[in-house]
PDB file of N, CA and C in Angstrom:
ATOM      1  N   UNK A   1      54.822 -87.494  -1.663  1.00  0.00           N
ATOM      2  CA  UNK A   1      53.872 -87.935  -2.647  1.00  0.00           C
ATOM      3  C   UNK A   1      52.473 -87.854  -2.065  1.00  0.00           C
ATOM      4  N   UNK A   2      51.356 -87.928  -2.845  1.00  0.00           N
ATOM      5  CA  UNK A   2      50.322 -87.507  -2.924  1.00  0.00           C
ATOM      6  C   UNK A   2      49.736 -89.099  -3.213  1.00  0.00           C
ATOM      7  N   UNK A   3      48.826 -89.465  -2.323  1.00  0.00           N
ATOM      8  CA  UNK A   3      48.431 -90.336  -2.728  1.00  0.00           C
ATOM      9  C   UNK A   3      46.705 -91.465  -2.271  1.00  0.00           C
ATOM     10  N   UNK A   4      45.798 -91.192  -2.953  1.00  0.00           N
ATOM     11  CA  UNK A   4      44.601 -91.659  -2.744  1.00  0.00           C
ATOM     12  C   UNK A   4      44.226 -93.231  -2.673  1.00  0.00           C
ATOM     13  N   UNK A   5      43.353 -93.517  -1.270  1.00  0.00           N
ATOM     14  CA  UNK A   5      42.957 -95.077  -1.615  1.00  0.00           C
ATOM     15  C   UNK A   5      41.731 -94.890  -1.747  1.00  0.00           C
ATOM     16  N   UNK A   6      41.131 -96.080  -2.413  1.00  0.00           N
ATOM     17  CA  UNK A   6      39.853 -95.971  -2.856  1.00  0.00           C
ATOM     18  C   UNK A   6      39.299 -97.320  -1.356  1.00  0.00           C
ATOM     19  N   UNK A   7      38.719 -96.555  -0.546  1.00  0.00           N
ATOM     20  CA  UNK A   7      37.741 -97.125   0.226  1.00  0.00           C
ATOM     21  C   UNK A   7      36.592 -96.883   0.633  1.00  0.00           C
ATOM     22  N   UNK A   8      35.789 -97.568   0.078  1.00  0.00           N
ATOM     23  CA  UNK A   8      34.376 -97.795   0.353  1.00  0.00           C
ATOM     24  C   UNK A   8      33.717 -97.402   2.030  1.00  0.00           C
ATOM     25  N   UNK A   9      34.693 -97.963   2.541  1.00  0.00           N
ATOM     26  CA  UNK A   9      34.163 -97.926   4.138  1.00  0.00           C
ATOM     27  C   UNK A   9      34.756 -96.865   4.936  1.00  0.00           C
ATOM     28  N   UNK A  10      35.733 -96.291   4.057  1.00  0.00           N
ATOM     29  CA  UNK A  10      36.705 -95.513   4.772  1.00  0.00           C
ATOM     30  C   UNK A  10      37.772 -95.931   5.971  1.00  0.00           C
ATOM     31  N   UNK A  11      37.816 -97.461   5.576  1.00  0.00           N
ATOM     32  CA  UNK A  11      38.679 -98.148   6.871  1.00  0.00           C
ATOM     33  C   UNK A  11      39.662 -98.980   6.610  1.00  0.00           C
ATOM     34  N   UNK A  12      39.205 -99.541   5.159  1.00  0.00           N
ATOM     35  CA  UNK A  12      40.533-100.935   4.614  1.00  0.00           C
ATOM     36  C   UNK A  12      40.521-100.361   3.348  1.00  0.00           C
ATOM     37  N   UNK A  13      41.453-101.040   2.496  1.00  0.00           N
ATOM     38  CA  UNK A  13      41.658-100.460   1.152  1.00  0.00           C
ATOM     39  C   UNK A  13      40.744-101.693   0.123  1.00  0.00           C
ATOM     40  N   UNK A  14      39.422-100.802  -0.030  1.00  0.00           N
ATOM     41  CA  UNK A  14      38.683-101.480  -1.416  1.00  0.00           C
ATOM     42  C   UNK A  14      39.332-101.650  -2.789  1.00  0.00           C
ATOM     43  N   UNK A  15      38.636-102.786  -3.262  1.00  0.00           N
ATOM     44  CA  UNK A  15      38.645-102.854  -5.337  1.00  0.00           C
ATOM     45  C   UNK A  15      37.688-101.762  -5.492  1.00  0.00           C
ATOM     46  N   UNK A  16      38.426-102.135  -7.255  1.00  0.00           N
ATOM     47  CA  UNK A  16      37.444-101.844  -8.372  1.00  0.00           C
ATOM     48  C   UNK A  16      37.451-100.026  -8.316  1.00  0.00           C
ATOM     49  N   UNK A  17      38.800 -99.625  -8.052  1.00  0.00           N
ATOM     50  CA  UNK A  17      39.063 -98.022  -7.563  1.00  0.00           C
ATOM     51  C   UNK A  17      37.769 -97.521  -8.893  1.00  0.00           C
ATOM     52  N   UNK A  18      37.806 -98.151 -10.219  1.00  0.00           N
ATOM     53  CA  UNK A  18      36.819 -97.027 -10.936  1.00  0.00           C
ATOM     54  C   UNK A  18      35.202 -96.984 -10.506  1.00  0.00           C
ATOM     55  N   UNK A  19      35.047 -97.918 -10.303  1.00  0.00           N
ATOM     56  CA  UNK A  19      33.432 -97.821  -9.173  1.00  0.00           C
ATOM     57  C   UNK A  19      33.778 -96.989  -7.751  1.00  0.00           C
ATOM     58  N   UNK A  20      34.672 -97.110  -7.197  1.00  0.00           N
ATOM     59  CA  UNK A  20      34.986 -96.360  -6.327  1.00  0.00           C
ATOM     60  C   UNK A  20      34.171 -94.759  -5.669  1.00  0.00           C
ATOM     61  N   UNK A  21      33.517 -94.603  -4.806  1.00  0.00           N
ATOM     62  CA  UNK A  21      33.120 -93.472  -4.602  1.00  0.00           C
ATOM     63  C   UNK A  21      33.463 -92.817  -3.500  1.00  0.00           C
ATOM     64  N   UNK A  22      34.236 -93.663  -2.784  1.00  0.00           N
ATOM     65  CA  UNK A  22      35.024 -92.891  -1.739  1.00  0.00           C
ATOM     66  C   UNK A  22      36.573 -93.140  -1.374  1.00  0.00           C
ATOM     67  N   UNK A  23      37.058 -91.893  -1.211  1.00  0.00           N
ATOM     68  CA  UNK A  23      39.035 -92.245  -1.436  1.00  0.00           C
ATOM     69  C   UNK A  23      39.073 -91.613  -0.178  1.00  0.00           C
ATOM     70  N   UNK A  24      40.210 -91.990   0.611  1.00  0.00           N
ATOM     71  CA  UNK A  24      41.109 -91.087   1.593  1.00  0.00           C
ATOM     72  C   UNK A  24      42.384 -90.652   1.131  1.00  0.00           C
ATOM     73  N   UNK A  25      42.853 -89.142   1.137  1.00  0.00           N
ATOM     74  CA  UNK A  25      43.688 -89.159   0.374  1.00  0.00           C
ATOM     75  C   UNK A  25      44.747 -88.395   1.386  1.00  0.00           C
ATOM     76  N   UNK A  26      46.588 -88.597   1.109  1.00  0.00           N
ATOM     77  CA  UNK A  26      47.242 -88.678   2.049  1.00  0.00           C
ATOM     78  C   UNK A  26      48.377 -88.089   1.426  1.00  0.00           C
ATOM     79  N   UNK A  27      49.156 -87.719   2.201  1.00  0.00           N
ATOM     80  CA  UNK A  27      50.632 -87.170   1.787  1.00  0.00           C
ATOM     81  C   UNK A  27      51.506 -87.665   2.750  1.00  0.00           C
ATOM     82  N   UNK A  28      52.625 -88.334   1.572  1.00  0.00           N
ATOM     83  CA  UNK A  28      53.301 -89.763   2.378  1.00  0.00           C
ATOM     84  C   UNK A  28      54.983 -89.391   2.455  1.00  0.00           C
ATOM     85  N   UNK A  29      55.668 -88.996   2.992  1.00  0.00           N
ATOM     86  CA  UNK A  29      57.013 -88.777   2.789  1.00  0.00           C
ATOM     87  C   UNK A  29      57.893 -89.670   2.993  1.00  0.00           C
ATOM     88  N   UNK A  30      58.802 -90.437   2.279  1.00  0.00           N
ATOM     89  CA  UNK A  30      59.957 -91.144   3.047  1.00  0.00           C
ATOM     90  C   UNK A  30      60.185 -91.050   4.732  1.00  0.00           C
ATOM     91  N   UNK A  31      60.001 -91.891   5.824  1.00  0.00           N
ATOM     92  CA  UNK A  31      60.594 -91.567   6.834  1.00  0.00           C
ATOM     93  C   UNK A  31      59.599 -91.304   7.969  1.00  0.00           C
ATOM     94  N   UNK A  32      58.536 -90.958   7.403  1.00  0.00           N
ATOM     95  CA  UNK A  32      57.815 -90.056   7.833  1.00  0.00           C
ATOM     96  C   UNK A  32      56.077 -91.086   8.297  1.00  0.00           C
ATOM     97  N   UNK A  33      55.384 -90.564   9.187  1.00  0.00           N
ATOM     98  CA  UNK A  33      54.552 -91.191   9.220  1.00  0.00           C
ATOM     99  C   UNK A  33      52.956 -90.661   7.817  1.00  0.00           C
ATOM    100  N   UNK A  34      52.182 -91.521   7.374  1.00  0.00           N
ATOM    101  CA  UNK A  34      51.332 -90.683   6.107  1.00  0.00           C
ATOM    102  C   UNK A  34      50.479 -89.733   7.301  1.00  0.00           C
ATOM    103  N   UNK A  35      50.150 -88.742   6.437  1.00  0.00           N
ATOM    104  CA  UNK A  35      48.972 -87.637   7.019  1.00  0.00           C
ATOM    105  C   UNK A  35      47.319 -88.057   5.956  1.00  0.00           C
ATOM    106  N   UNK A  36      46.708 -88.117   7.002  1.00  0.00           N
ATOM    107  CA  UNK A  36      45.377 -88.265   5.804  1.00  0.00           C
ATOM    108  C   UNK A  36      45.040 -86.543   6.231  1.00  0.00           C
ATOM    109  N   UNK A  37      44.845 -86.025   4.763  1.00  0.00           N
ATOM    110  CA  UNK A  37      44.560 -84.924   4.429  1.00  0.00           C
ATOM    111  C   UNK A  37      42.659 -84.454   3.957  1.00  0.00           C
ATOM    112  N   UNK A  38      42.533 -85.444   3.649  1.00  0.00           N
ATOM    113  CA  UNK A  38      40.872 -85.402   2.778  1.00  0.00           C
ATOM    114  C   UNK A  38      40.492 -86.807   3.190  1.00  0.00           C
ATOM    115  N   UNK A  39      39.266 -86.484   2.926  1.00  0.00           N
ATOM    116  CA  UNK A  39      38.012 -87.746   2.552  1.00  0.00           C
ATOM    117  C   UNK A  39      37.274 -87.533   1.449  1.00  0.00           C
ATOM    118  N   UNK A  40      37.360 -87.914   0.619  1.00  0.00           N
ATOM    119  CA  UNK A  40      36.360 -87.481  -0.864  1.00  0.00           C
ATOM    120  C   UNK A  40      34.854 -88.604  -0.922  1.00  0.00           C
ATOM    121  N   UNK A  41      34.133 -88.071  -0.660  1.00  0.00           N
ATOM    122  CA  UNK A  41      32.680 -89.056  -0.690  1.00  0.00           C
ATOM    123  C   UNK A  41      31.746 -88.759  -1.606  1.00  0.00           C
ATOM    124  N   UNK A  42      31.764 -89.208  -2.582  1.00  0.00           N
ATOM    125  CA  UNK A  42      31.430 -88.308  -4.235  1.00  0.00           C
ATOM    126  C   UNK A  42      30.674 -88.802  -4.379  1.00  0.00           C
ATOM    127  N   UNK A  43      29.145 -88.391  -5.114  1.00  0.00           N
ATOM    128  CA  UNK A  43      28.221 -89.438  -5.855  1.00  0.00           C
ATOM    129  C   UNK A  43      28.509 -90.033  -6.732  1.00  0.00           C
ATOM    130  N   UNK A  44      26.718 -90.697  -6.807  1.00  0.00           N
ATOM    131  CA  UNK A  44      27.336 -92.269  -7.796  1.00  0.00           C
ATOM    132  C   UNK A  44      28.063 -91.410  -9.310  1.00  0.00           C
ATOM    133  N   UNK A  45      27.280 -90.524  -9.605  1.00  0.00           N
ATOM    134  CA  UNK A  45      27.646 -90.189 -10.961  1.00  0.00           C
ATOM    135  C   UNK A  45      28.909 -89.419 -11.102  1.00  0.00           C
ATOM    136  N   UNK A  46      29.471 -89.427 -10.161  1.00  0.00           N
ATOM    137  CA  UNK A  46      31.570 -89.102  -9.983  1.00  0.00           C
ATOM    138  C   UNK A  46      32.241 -90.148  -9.792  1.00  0.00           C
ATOM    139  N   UNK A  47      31.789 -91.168 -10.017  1.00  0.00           N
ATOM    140  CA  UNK A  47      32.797 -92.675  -9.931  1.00  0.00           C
ATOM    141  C   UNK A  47      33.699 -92.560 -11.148  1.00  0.00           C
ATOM    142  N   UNK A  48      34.317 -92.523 -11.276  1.00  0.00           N
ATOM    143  CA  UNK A  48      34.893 -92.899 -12.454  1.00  0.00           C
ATOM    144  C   UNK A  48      34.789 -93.674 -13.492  1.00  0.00           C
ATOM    145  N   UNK A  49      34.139 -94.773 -13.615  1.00  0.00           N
ATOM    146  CA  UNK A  49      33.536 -95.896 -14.398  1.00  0.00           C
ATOM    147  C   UNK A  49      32.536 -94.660 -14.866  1.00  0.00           C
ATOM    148  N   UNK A  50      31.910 -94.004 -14.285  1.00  0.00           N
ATOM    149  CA  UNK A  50      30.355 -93.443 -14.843  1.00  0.00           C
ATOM    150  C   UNK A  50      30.969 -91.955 -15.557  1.00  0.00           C
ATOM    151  N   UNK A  51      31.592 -91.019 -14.919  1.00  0.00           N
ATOM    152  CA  UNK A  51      32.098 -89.767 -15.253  1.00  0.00           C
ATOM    153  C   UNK A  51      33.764 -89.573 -15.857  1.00  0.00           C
ATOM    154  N   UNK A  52      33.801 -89.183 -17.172  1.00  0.00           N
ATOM    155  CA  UNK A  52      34.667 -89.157 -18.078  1.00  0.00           C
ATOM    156  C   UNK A  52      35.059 -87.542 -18.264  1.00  0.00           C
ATOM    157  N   UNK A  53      34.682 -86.802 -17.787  1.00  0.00           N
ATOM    158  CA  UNK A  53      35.148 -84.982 -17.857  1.00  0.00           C
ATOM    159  C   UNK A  53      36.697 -85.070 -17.561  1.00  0.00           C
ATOM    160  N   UNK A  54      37.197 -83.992 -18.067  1.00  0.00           N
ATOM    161  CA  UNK A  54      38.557 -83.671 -17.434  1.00  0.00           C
ATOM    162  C   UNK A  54      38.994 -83.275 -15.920  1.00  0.00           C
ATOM    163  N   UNK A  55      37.407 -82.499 -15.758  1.00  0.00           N
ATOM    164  CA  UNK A  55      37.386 -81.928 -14.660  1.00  0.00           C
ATOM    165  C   UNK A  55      36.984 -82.708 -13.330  1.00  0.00           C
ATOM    166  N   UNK A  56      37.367 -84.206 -13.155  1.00  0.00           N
ATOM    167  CA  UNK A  56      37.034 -84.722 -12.220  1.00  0.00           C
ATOM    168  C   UNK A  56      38.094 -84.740 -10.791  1.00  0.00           C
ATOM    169  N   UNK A  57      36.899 -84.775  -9.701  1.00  0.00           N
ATOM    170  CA  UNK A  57      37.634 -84.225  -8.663  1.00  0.00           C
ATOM    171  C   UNK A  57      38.908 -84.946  -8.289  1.00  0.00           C
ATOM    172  N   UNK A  58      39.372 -86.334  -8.461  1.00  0.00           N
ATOM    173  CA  UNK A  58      39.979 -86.794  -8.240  1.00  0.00           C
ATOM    174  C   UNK A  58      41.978 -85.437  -9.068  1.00  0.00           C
ATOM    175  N   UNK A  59      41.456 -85.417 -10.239  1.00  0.00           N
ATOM    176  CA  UNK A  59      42.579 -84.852 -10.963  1.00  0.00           C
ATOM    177  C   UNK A  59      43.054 -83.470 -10.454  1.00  0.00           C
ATOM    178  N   UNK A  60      41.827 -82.713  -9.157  1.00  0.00           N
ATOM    179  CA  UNK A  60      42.165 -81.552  -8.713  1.00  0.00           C
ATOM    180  C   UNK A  60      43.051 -81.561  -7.833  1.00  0.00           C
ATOM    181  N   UNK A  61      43.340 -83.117  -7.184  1.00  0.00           N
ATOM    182  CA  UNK A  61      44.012 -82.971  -5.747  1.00  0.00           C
ATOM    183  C   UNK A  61      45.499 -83.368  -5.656  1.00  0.00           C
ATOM    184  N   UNK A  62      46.204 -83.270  -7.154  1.00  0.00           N
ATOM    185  CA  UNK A  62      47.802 -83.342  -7.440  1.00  0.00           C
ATOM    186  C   UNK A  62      47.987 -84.507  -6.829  1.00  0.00           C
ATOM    187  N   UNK A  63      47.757 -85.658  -7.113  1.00  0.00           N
ATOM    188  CA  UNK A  63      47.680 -87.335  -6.861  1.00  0.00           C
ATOM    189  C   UNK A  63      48.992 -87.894  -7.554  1.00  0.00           C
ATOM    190  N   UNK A  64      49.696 -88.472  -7.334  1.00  0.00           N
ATOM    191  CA  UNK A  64      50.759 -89.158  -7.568  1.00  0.00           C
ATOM    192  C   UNK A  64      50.301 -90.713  -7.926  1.00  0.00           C
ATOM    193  N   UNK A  65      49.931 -90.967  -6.645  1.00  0.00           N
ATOM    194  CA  UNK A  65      49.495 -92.412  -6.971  1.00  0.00           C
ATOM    195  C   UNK A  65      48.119 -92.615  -6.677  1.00  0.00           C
ATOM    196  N   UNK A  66      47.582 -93.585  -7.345  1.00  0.00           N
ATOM    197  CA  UNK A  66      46.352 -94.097  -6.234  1.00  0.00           C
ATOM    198  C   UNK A  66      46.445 -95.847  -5.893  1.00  0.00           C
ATOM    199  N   UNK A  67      45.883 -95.772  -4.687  1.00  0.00           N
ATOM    200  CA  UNK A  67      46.220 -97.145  -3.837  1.00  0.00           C
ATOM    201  C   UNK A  67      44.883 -98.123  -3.458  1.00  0.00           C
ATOM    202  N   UNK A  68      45.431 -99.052  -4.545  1.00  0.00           N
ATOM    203  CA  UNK A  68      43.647 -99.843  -4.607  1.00  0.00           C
ATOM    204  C   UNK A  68      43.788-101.453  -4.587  1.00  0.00           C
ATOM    205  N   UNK A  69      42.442-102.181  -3.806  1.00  0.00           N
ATOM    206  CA  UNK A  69      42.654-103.671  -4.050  1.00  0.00           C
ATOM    207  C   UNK A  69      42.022-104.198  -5.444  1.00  0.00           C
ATOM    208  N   UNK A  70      41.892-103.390  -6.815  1.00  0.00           N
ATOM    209  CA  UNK A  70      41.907-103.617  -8.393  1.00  0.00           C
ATOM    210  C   UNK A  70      41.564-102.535  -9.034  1.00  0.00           C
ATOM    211  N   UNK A  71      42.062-102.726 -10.011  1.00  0.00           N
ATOM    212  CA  UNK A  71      41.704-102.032 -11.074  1.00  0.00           C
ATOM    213  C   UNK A  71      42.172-102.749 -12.769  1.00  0.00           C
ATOM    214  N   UNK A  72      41.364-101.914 -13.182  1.00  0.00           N
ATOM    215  CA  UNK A  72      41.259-102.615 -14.724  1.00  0.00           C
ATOM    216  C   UNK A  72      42.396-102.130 -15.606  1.00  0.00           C
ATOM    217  N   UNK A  73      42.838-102.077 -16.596  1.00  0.00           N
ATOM    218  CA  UNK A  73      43.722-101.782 -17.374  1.00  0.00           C
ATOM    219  C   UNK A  73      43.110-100.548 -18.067  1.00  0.00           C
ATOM    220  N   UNK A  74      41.701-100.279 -18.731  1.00  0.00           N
ATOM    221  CA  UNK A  74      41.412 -98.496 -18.817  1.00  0.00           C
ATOM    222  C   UNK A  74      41.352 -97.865 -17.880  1.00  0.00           C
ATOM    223  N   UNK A  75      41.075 -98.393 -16.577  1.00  0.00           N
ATOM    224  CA  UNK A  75      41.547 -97.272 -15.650  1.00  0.00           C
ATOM    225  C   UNK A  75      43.251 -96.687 -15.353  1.00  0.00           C
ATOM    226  N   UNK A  76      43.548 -97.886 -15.561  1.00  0.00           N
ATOM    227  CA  UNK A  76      45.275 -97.864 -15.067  1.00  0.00           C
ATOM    228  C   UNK A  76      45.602 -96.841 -16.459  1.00  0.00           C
ATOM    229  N   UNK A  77      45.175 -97.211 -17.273  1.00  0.00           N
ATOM    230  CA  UNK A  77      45.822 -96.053 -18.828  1.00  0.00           C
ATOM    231  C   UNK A  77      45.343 -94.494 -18.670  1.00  0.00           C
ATOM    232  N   UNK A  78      43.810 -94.432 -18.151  1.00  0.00           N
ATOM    233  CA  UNK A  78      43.115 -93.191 -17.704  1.00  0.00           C
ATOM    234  C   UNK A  78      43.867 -92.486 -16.904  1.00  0.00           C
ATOM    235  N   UNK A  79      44.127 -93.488 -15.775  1.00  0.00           N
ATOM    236  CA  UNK A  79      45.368 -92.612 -14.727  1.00  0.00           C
ATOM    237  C   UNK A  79      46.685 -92.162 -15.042  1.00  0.00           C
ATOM    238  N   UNK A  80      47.307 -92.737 -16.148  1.00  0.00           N
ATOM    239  CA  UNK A  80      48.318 -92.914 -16.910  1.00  0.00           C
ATOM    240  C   UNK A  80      48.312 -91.262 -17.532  1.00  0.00           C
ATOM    241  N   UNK A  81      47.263 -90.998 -17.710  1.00  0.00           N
ATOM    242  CA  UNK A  81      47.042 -90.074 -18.949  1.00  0.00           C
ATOM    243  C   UNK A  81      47.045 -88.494 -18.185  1.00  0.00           C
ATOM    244  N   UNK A  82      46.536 -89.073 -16.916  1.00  0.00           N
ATOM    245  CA  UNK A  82      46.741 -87.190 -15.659  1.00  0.00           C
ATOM    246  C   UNK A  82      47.405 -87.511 -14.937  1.00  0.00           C
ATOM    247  N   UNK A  83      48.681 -88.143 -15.326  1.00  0.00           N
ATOM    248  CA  UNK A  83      49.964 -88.452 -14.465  1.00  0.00           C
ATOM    249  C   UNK A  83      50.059 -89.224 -13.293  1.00  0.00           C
ATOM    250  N   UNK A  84      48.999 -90.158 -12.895  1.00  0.00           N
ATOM    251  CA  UNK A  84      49.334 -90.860 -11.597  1.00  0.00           C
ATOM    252  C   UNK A  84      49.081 -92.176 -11.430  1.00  0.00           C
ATOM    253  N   UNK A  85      49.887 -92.907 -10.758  1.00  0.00           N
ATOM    254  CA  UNK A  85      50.108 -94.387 -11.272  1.00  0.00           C
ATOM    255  C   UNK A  85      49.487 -95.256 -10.224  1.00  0.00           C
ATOM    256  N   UNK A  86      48.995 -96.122 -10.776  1.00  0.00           N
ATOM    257  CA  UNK A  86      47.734 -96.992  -9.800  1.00  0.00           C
ATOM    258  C   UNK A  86      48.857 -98.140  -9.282  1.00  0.00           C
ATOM    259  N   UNK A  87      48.662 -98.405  -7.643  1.00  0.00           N
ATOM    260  CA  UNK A  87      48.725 -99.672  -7.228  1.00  0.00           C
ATOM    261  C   UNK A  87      48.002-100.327  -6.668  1.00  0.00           C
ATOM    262  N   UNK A  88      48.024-101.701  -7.172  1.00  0.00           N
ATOM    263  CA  UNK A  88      47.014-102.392  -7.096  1.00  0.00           C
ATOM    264  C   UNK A  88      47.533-103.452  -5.698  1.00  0.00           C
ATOM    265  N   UNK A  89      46.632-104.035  -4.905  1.00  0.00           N
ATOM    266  CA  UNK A  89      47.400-104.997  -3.908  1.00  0.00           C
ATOM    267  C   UNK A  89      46.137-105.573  -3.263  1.00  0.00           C
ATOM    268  N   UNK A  90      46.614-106.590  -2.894  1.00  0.00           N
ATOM    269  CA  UNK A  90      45.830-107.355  -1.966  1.00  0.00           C
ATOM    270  C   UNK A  90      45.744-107.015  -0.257  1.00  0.00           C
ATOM    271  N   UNK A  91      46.702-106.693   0.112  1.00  0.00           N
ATOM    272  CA  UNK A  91      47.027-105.829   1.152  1.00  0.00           C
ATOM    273  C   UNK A  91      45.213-104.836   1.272  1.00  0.00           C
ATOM    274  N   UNK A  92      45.037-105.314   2.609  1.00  0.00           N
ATOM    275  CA  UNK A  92      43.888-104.258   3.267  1.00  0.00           C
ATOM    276  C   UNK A  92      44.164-103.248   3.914  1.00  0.00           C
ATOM    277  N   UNK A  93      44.816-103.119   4.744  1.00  0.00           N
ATOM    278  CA  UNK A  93      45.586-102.080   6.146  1.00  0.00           C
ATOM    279  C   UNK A  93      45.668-101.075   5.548  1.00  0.00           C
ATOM    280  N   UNK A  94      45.622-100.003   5.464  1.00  0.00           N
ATOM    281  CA  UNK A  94      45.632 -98.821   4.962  1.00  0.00           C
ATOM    282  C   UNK A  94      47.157 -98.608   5.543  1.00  0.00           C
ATOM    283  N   UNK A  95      47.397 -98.594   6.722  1.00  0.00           N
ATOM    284  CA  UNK A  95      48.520 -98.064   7.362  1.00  0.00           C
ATOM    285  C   UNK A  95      49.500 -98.959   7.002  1.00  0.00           C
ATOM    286  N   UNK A  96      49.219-100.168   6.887  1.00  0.00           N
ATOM    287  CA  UNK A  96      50.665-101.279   6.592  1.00  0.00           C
ATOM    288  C   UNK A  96      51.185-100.856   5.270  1.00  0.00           C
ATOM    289  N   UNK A  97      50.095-100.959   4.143  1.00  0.00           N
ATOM    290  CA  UNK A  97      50.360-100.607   2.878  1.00  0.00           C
ATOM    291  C   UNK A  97      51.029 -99.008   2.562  1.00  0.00           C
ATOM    292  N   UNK A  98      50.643 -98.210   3.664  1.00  0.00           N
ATOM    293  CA  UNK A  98      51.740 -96.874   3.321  1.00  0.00           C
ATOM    294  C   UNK A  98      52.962 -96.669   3.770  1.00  0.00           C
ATOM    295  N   UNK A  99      52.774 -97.842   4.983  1.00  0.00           N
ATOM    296  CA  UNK A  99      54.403 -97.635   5.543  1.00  0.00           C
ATOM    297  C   UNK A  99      55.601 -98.547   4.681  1.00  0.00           C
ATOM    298  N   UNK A 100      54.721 -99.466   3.974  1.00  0.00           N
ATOM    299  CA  UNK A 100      55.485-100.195   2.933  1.00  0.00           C
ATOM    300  C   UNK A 100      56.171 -99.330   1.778  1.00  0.00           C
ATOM    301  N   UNK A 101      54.866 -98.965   1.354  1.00  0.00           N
ATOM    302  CA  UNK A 101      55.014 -97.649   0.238  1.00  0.00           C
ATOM    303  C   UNK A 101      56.191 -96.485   0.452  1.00  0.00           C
ATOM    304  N   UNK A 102      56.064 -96.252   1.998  1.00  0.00           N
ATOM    305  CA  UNK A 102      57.003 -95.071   2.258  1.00  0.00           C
ATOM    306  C   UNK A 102      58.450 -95.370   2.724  1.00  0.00           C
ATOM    307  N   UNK A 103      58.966 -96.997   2.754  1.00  0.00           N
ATOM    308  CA  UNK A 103      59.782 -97.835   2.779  1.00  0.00           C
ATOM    309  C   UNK A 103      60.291 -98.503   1.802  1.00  0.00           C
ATOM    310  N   UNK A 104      59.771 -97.967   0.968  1.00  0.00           N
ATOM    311  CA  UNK A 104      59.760 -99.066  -0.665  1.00  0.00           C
ATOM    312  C   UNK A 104      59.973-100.461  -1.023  1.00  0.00           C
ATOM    313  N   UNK A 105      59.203-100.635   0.533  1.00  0.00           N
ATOM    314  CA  UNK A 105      59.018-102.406   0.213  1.00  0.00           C
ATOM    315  C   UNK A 105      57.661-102.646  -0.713  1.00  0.00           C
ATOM    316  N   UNK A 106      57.525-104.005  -1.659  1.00  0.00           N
ATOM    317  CA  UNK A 106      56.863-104.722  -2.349  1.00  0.00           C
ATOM    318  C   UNK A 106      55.274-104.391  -1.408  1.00  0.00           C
ATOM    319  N   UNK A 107      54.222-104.321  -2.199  1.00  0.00           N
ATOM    320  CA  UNK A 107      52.942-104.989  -1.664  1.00  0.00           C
ATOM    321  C   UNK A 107      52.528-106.239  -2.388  1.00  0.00           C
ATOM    322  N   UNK A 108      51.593-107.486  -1.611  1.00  0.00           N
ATOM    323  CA  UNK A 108      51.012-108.060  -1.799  1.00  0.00           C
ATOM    324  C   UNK A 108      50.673-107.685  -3.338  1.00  0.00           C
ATOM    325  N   UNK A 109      50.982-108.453  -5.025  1.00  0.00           N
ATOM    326  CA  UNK A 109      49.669-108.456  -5.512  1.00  0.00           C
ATOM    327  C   UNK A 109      47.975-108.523  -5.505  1.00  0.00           C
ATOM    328  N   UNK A 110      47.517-107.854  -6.209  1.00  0.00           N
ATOM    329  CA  UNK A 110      46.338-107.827  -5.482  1.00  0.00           C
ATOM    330  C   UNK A 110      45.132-109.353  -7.109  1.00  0.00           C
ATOM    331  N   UNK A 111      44.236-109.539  -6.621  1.00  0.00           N
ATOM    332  CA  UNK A 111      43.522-110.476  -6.938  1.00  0.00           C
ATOM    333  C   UNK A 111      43.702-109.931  -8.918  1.00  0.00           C
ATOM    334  N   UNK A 112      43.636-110.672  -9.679  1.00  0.00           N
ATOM    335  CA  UNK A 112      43.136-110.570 -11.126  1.00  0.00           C
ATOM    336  C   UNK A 112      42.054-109.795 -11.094  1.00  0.00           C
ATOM    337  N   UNK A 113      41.992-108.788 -11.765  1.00  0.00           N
ATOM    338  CA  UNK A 113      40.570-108.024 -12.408  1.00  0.00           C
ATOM    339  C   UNK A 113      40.059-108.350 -13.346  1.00  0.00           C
ATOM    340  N   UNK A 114      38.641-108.678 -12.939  1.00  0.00           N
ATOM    341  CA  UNK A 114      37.436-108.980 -13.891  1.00  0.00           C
ATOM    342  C   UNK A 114      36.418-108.077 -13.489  1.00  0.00           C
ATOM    343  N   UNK A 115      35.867-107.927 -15.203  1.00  0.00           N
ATOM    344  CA  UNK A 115      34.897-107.104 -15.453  1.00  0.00           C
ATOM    345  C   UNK A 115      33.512-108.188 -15.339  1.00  0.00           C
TER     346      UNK A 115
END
């Protein structure tokens, strides 16, 4: 699987993936340790909250999931809609949260989203 976190710092896993302007994005196999493949560091006007095209970069990079500490319910339907399913968690670790993921243990819920 294919799968993007939305971090700000490029070090823990940020909220609010649709403000989001920077993802690390990874390919995670059962068993296996994740590979980070990309860094996407997009301007403000490619956040997602701001840019609505089809053609956004996020949808070029065959994403499965994306891995975030919130998101809203039009984003979660947006993602819904180019096939890839948002998790949301409280969990920071980038690495804890994929080895969970690639173990198919539970993450942390992550905080209520407010706009």
């Amino acid at each position: 699987m294919r799968i993007a976190v939305s971090s700000q710092n490029f070090k823990t896993i940020t909220g609010h993936a649709g403000k989001s302007r920077r993802f690390l994005i990874y390919d995670l196999e059962p068993g296996s340790a994740p590979v980070e493949i990309e860094r996407l560091d997009l301007p403000k006007e490619l956040s997602l909250h701001e840019y609505h095209g089809p053609d956004h970069p996020l949808y070029q990079r065959q994403l499965s999931h994306i891995l975030t500490g919130g998101a809203g319910d039009l984003f979660i339907e947006r993602m819904a809609r180019q096939e890839i399913s948002v998790i949301t968690t409280s969990e920071t670790d980038i690495a804890a949260a994929l080895s969970a993921i690639a173990n198919g243990q539970a993450l942390p819920p992550a905080a209520p989203h407010e706009h």
